[in-house]
N, C-alpha and C. Protein backbone atom coordinates (compact mmCIF):
# COMPACT_ATOMS: atom_id res chain seq x y z
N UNK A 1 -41.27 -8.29 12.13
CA UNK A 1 -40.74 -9.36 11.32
C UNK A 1 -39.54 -8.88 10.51
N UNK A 2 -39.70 -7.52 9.82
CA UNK A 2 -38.69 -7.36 8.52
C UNK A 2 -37.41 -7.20 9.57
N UNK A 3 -37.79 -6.68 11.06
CA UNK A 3 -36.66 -5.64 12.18
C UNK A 3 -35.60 -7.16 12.52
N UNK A 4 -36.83 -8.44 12.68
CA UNK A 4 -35.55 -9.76 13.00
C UNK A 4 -35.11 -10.02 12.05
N UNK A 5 -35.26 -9.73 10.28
CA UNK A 5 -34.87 -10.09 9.60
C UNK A 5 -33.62 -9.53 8.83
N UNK A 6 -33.68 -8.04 8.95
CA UNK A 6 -32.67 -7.59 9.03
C UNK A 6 -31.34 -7.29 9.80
N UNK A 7 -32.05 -8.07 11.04
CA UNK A 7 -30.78 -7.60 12.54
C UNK A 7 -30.06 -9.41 12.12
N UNK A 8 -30.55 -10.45 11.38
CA UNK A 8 -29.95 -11.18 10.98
C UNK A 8 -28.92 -11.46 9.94
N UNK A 9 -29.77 -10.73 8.97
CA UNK A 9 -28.60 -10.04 7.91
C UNK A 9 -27.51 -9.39 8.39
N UNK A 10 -27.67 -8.48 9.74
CA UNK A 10 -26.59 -7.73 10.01
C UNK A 10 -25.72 -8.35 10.54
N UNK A 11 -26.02 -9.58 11.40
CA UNK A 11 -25.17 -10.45 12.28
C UNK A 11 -24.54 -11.31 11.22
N UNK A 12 -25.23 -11.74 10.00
CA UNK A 12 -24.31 -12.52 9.50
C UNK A 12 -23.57 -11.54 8.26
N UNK A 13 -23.59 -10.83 7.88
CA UNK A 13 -22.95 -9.64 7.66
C UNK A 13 -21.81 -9.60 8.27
N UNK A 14 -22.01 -9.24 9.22
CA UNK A 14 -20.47 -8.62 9.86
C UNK A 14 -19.88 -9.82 10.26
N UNK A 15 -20.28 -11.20 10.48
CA UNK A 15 -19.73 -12.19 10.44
C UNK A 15 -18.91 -12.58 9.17
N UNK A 16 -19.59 -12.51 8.22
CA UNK A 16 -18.82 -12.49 6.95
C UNK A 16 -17.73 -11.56 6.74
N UNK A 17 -18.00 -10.42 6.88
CA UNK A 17 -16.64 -9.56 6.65
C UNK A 17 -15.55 -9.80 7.81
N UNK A 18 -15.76 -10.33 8.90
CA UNK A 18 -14.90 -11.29 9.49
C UNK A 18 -13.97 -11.96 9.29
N UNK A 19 -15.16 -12.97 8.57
CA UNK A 19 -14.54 -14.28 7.85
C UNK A 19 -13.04 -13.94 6.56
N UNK A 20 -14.02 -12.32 6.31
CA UNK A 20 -13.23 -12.06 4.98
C UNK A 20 -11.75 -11.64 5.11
N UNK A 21 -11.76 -11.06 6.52
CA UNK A 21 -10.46 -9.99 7.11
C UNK A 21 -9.72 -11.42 7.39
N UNK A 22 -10.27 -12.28 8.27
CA UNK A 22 -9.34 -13.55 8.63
C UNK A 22 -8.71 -14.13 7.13
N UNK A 23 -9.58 -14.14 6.40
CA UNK A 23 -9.08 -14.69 5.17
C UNK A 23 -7.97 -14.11 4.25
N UNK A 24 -7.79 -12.69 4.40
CA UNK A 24 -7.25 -11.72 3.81
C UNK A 24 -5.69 -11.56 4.73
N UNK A 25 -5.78 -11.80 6.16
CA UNK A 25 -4.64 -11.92 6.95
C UNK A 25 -4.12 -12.95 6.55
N UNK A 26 -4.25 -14.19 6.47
CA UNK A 26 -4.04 -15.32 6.53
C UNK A 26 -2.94 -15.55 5.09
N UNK A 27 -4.02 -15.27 4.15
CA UNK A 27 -3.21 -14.61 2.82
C UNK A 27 -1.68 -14.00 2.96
N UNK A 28 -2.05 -13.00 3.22
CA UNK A 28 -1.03 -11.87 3.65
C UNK A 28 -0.01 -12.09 4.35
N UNK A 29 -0.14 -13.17 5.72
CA UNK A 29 0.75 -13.94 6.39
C UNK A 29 1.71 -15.22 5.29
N UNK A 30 0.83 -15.69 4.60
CA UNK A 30 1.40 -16.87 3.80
C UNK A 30 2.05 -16.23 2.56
N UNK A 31 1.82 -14.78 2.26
CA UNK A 31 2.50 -14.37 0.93
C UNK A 31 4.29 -13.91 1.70
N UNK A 32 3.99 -13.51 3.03
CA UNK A 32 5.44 -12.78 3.62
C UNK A 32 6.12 -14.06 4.05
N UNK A 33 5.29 -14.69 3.97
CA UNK A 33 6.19 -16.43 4.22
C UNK A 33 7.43 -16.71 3.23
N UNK A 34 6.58 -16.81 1.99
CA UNK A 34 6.77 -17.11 0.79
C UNK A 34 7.96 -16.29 0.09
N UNK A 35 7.53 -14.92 0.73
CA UNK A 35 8.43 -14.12 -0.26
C UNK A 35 9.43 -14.05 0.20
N UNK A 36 9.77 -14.29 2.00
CA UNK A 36 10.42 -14.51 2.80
C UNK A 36 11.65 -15.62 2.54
N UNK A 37 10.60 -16.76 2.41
CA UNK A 37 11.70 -18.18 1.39
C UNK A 37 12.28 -18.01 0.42
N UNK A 38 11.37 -17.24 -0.55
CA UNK A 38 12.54 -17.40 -1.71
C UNK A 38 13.60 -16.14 -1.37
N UNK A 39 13.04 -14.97 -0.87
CA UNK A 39 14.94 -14.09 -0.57
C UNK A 39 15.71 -14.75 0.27
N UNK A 40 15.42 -15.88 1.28
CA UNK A 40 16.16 -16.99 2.24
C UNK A 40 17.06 -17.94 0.81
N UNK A 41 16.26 -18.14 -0.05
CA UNK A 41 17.01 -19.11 -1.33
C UNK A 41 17.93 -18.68 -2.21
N UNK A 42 17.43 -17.39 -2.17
CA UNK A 42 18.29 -16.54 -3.05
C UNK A 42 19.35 -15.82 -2.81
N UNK A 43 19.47 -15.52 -1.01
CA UNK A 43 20.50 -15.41 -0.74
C UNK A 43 21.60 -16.69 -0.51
N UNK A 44 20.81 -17.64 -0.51
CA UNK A 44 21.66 -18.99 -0.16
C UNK A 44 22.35 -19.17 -1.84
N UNK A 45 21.84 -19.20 -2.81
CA UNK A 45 22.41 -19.36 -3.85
C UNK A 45 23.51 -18.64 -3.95
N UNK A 46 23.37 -17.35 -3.89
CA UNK A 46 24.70 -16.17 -3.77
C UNK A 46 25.65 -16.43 -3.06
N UNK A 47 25.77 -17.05 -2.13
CA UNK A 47 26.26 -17.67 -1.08
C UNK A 47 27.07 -18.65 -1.87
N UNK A 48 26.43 -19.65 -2.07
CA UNK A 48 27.00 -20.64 -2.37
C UNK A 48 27.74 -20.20 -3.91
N UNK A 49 27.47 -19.29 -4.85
CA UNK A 49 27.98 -18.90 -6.37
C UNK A 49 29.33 -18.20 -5.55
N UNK A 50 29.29 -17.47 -4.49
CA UNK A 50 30.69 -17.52 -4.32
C UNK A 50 31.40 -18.11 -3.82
N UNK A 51 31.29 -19.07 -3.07
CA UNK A 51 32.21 -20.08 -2.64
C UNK A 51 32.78 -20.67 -3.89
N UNK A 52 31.73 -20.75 -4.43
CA UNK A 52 32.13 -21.75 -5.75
C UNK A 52 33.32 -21.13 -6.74
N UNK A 53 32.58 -19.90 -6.66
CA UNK A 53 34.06 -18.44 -7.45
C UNK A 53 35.29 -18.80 -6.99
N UNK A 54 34.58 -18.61 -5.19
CA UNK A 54 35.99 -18.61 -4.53
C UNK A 54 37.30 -19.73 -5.03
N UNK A 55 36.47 -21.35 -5.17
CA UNK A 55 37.52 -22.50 -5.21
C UNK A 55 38.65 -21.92 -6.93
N UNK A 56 37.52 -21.17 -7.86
CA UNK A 56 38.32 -21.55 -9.05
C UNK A 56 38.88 -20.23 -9.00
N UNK A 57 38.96 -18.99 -7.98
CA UNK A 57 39.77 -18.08 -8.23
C UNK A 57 40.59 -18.55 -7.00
N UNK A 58 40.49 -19.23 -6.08
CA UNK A 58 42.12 -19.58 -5.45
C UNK A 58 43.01 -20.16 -6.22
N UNK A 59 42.42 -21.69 -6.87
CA UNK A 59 42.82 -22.33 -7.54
C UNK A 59 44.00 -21.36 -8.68
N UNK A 60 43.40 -20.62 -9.02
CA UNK A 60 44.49 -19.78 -10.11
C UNK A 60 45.05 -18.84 -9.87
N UNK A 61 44.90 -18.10 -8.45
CA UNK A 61 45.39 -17.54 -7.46
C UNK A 61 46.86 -18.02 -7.25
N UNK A 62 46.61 -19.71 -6.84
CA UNK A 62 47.69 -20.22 -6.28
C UNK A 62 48.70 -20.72 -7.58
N UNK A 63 48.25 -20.83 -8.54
CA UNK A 63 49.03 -21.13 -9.99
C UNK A 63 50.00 -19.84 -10.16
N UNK A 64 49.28 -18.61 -10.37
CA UNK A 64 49.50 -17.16 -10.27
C UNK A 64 51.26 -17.09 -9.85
N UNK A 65 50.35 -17.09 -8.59
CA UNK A 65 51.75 -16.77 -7.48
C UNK A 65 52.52 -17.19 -7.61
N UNK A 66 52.56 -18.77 -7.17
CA UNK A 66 53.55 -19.73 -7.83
C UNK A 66 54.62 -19.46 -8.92
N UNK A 67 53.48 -19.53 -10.21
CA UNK A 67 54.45 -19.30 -11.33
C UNK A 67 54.93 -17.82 -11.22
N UNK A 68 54.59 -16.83 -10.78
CA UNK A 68 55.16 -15.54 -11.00
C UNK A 68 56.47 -15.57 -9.98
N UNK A 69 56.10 -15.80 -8.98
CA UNK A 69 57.59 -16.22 -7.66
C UNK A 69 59.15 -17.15 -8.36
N UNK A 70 58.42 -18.23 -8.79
CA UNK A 70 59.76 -19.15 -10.29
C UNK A 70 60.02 -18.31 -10.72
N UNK A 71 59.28 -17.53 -11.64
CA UNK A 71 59.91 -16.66 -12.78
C UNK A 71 60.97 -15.71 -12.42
N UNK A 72 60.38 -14.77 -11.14
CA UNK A 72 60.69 -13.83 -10.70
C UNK A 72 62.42 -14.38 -10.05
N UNK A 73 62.05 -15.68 -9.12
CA UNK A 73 63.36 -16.24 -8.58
C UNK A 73 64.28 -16.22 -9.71
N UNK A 74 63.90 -17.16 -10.79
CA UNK A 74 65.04 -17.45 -11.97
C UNK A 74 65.22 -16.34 -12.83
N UNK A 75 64.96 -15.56 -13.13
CA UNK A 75 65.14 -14.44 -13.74
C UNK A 75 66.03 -13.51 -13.05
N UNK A 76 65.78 -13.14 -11.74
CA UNK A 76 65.88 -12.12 -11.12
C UNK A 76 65.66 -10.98 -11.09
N UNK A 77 64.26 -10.62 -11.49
CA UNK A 77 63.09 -9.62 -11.67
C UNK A 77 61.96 -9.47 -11.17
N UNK A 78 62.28 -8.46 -9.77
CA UNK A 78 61.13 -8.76 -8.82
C UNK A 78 60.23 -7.91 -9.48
N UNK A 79 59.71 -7.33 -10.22
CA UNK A 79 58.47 -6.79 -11.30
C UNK A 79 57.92 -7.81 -11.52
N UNK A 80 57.99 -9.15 -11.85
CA UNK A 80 57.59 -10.21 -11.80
C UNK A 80 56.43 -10.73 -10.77
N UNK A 81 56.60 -9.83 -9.37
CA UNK A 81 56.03 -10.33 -8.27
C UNK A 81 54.56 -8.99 -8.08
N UNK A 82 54.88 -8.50 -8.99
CA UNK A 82 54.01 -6.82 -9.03
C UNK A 82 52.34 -7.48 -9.29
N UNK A 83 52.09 -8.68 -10.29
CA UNK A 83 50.69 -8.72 -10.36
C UNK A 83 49.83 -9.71 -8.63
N UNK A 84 50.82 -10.29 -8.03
CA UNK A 84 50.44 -10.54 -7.01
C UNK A 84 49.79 -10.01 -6.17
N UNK A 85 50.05 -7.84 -6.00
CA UNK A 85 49.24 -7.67 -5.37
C UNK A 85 47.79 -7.20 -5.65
N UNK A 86 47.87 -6.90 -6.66
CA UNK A 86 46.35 -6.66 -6.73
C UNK A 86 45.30 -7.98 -7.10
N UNK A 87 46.13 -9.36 -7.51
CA UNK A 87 45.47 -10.55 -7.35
C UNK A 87 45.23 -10.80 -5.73
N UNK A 88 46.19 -10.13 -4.99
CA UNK A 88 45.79 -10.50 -3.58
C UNK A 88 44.53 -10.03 -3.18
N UNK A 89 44.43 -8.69 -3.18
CA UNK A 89 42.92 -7.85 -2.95
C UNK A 89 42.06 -8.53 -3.74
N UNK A 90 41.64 -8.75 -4.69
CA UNK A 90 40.78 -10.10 -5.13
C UNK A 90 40.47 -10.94 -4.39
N UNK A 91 41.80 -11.96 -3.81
CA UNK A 91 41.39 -13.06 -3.16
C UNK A 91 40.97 -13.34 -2.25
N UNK A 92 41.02 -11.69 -1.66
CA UNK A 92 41.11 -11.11 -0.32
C UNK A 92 39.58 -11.26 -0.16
N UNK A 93 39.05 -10.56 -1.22
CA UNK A 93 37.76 -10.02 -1.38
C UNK A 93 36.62 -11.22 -1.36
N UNK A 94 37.21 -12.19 -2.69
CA UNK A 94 36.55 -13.41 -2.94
C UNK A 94 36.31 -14.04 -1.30
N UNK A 95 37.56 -14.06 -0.50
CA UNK A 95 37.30 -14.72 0.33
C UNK A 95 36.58 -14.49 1.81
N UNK A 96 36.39 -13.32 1.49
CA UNK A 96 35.55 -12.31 2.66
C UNK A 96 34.14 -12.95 2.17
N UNK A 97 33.89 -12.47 1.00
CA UNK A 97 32.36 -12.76 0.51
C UNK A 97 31.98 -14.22 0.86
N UNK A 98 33.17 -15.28 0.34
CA UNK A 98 32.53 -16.57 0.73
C UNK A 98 32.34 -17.10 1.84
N UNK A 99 32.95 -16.79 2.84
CA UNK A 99 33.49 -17.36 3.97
C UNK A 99 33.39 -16.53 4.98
N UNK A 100 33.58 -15.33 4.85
CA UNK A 100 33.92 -13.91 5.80
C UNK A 100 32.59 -13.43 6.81
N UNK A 101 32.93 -12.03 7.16
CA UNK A 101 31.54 -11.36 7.46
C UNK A 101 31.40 -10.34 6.45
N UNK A 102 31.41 -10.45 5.19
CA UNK A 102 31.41 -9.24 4.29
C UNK A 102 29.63 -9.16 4.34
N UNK A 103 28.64 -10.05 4.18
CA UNK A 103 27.53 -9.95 4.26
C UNK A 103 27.25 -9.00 5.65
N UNK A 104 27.14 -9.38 6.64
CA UNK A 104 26.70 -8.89 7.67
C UNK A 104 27.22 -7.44 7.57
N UNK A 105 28.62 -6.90 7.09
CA UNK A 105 28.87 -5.55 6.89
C UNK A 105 27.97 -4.94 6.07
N UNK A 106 27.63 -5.72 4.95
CA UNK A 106 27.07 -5.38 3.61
C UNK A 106 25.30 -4.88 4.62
N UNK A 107 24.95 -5.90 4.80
CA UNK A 107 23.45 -5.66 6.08
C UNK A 107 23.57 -4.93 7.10
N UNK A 108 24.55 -4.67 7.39
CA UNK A 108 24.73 -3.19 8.30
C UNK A 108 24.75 -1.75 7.71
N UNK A 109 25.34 -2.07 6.60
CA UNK A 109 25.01 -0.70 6.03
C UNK A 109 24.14 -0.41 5.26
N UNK A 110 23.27 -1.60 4.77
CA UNK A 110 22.00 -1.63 4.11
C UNK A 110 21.24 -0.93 5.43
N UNK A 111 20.92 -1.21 6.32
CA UNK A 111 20.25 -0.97 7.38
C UNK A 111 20.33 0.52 8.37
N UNK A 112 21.96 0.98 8.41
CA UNK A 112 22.09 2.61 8.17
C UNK A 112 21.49 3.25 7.34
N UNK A 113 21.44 3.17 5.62
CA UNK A 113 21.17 3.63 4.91
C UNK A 113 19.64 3.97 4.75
N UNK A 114 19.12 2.90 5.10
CA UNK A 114 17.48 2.94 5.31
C UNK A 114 16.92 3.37 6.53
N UNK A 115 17.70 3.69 7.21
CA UNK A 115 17.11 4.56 8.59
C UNK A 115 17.75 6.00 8.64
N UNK A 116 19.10 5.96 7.91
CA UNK A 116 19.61 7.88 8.15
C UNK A 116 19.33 8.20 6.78
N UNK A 117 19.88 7.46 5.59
CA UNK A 117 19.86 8.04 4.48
C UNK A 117 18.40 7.55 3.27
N UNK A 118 16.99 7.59 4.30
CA UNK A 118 15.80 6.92 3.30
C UNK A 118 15.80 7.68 2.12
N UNK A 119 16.20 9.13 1.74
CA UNK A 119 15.79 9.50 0.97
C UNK A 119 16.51 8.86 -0.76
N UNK A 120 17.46 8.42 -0.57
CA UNK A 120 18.30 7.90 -1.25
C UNK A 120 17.46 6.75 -2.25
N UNK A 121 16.53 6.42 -1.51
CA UNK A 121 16.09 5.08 -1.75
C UNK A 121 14.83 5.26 -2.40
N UNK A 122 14.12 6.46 -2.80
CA UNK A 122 13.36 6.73 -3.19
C UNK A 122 13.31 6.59 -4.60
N UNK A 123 12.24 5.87 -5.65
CA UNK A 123 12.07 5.43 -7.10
C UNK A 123 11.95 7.13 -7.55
N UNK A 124 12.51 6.91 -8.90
CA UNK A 124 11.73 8.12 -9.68
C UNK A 124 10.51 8.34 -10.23
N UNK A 125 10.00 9.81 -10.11
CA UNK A 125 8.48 9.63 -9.89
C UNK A 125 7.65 9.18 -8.90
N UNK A 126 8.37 8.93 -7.78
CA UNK A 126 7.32 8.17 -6.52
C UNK A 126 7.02 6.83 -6.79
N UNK A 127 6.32 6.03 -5.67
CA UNK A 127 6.46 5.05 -5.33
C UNK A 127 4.95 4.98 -6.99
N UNK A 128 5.35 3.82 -7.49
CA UNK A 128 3.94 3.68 -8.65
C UNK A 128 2.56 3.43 -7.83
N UNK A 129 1.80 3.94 -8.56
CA UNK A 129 -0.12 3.98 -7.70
C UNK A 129 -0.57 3.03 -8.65
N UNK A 130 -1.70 2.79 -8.33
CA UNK A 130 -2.79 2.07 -9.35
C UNK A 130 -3.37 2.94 -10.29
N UNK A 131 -3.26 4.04 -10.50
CA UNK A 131 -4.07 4.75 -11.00
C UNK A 131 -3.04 5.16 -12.16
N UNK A 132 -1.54 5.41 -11.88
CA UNK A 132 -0.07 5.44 -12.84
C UNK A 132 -0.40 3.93 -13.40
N UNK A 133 -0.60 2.83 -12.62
CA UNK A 133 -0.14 1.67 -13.34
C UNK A 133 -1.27 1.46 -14.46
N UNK A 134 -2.82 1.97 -13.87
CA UNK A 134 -3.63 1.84 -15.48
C UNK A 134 -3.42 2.98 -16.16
N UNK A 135 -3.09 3.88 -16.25
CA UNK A 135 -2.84 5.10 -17.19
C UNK A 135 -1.88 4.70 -18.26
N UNK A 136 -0.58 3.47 -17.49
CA UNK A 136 0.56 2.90 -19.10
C UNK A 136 -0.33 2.10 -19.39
N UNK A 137 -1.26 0.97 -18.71
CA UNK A 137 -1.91 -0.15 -19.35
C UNK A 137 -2.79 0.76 -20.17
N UNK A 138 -3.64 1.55 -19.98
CA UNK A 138 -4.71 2.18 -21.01
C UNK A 138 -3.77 2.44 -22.47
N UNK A 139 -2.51 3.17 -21.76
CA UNK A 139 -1.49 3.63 -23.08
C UNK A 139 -1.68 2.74 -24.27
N UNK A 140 -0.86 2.14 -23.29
CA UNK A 140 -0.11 0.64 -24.26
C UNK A 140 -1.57 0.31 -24.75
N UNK A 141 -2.18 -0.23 -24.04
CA UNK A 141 -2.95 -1.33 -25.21
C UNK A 141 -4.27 0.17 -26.31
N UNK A 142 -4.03 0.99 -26.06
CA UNK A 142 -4.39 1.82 -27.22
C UNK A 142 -3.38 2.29 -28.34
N UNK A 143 -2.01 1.91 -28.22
CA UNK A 143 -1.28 1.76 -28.70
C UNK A 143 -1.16 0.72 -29.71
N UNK A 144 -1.81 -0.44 -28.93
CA UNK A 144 -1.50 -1.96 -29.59
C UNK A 144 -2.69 -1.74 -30.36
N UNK A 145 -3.57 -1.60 -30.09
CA UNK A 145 -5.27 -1.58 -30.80
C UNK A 145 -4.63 -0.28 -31.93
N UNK A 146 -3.69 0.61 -31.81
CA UNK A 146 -3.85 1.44 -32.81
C UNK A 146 -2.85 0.58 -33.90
N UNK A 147 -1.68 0.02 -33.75
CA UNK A 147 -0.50 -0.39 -34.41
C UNK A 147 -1.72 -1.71 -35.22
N UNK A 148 -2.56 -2.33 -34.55
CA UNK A 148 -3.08 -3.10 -35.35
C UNK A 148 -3.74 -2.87 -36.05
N UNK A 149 -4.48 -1.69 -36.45
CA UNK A 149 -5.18 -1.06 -37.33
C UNK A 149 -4.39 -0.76 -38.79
């Protein structure tokens, strides 16, 4: 009697921890979803903050030039035309980022870096444990329990 009663426990036992692993994937699938969307949003925002850069630094880009080219014409002082170029490399830049492939360069070398150069990428002190992360929580709040005394 106790031998069927326990070989039932065992079947639904390991059925349960089953249940638990499916449950725990499932999780785990829906958190890389998630975390997935919002760096999908967040790169879309960046995206879009420079385009947006982009319109109001052409916009004064093209004022820039303009007025420095008049000046420079009516005057006759091509020093006049000197801040143009390094406003150019700016616009250059602005307009790579908004519009360009500056990303995909930028993800290419993110992606070198993390396959030849991992060590680079390493936190100080090592990656944090659970056992570092309660050792500051113990700190701190014996800290706080002492400051309130």
């Amino acid at each position: 009697m106790g031998f069927l009663l326990s070989k039932s426990m065992d079947a639904n036992f390991k059925k349960q921890q089953e249940f638990m692993l499916h449950n725990a994937r499932l999780q785990m699938e829906r958190q890389m979803l998630m975390q997935n969307q919002m760096r999908e949003r967040q790169m879309a925002m960046q995206v879009a903050w420079s385009r947006e850069l982009f319109k109001y630094f052409g916009a004064f880009y093209t004022v820039a030039t303009v007025g420095l080219t008049v000046g420079a014409i009516k005057r006759r002082k091509l020093f006049l035309l000197a801040p143009i170029v390094p406003l150019s490399f700016i616009f250059a830049y602005q307009m790579d980022s908004a519009y360009g492939t500056l990303i995909y360069r930028v993800r290419g070398e993110a992606e070198s870096i993390m396959t030849s150069d991992h060590d680079r990428l390493d936190l100080p002190h090592g990656t944090p444990t659970f056992e570092s992360v309660e050792k500051a929580r113990r700190a701190r709040s014996s800290l706080v329990s002492f400051m309130e005394k």
